[in-house]
Protein backbone atom coordinates (compact mmCIF):
# COMPACT_ATOMS: atom_id res chain seq x y z
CA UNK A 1 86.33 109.72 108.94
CA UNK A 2 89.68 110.26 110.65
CA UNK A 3 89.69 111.84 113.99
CA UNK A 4 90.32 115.43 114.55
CA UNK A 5 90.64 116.84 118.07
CA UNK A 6 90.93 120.84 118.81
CA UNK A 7 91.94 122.81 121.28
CA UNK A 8 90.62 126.08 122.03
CA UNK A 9 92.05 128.93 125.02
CA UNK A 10 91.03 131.76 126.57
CA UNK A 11 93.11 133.89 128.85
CA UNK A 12 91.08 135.36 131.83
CA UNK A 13 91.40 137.70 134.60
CA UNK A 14 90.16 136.70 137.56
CA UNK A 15 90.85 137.67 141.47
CA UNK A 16 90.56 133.70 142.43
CA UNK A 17 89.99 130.73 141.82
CA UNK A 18 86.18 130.85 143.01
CA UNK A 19 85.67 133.58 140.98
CA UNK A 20 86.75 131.55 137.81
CA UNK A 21 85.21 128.47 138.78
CA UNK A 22 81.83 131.06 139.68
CA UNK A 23 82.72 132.25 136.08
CA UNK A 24 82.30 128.99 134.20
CA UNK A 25 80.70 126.39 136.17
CA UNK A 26 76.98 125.95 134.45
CA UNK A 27 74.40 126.54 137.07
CA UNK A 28 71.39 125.01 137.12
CA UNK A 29 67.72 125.79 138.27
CA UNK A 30 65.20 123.28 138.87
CA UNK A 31 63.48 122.04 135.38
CA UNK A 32 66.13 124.75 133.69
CA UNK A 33 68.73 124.75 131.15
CA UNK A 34 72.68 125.13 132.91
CA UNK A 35 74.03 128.49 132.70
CA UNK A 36 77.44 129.46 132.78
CA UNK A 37 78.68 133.25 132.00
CA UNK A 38 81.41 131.42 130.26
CA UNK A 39 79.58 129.78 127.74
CA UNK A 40 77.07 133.01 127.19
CA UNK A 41 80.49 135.30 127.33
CA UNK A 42 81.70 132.79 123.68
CA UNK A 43 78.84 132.85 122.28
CA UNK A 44 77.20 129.41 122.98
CA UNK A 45 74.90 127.66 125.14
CA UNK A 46 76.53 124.73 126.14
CA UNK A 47 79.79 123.05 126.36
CA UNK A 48 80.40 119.41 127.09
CA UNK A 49 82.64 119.97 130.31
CA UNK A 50 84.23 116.95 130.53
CA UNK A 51 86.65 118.25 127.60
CA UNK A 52 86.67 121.54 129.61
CA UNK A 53 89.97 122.97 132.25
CA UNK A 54 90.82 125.79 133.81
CA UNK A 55 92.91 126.99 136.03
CA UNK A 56 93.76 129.99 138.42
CA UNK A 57 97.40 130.67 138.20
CA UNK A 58 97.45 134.19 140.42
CA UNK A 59 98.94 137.33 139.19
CA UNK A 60 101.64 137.21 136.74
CA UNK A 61 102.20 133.70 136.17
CA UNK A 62 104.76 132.19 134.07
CA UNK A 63 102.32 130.81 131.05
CA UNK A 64 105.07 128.00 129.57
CA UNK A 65 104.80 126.15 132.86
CA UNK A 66 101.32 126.73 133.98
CA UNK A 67 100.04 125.34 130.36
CA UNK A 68 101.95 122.21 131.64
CA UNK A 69 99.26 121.27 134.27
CA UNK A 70 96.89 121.01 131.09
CA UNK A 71 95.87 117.65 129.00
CA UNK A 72 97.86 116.74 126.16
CA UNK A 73 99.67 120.36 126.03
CA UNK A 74 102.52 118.85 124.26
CA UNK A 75 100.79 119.10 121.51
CA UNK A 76 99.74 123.51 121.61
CA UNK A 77 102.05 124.54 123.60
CA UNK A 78 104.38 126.77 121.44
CA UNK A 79 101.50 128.44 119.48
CA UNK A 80 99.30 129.18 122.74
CA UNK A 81 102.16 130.36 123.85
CA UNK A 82 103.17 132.37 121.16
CA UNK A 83 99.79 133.82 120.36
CA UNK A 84 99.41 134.23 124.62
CA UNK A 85 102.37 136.73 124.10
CA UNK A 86 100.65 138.69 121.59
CA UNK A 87 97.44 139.34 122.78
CA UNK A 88 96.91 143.24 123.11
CA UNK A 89 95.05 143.23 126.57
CA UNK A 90 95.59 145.74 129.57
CA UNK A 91 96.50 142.92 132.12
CA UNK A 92 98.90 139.87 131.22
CA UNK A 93 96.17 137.53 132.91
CA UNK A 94 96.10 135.14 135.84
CA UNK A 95 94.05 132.30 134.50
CA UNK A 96 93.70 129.93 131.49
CA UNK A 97 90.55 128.65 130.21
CA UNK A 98 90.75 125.60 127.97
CA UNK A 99 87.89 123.65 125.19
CA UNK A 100 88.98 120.08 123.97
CA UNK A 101 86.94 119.58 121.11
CA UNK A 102 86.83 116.35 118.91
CA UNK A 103 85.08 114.40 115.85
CA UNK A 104 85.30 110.47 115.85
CA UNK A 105 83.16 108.20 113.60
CA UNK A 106 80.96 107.89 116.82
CA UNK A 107 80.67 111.11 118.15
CA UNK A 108 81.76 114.54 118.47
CA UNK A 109 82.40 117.07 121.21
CA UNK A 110 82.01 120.65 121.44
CA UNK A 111 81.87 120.91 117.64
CA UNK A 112 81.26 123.96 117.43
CA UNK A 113 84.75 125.02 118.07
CA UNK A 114 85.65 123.95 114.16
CA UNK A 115 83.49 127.31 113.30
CA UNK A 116 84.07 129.48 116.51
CA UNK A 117 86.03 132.95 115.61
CA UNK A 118 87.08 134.04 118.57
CA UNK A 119 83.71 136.03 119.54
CA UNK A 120 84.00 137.58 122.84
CA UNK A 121 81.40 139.46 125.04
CA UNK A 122 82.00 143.11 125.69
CA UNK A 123 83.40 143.55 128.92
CA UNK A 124 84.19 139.89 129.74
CA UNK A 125 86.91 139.21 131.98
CA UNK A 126 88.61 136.67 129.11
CA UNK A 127 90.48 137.44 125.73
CA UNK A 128 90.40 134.69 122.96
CA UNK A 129 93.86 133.30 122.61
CA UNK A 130 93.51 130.85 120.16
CA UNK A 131 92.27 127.61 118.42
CA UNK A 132 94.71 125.08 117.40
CA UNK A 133 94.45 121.56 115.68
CA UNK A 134 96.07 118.53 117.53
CA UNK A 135 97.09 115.32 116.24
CA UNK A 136 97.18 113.12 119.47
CA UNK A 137 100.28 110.35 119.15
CA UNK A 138 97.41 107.33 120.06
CA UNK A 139 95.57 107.57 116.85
């Protein structure tokens, strides 16, 4: 199997970055399953988030140099961007929410991004902006 690696963003309005980080840190009560609003807001139960980032960026931020704080962005830059610039939402954002996923001959991570369609919650503060293949340079 050759590797494959994804990358999957969300655009999200948010007043700070507690609110975002209230937004999709998993919580977790005693002898319970995590919850995040995040992860209930795409659709899914889980997310492995050590291929997870996000960021607050405040109120109109300039999207071609905040995706630069972001792993291996080399690499999805010019279509987030592009597809960041065509999203049909009432506010232009102020944060960006970001899934790694991958498949290896020993294990995979947040696979379900392969099949996710951009499924959003009603009334969630975050607009799907795109997934994108990556081929990583070390492979």
């Amino acid at each position: 199997m050759q590797n494959e690696h994804i990358v999957a963003i969300w655009l999200g309005e948010f007043a700070s970055r507690d609110e975002l980080f209230d937004y999709t840190d998993f919580f977790y009560e005693e002898n319970e399953a995590g919850f995040s609003q995040f992860a209930h807001d795409i659709g899914v139960e889980w997310y492995d988030e050590d291929f997870f980032e996000a960021e607050f960026h405040g109120e109109g931020p300039d999207f071609g140099l905040a995706i630069q704080e972001y792993s291996w962005y080399k690499y999805y830059k010019s279509p987030a961007l592009l597809s960041i610039s065509r999203l049909n939402t009432k506010s232009r954002g102020t944060s960006l929410i970001i899934l790694f996923g991958q498949k290896t001959d020993m294990k995979e991570e947040n696979e379900f991004l392969w099949d996710y369609e951009g499924q959003v919650a009603e009334g969630a503060p975050i607009s799907f902006v795109g997934k994108f293949p990556i081929e990583l340079p070390f492979e």
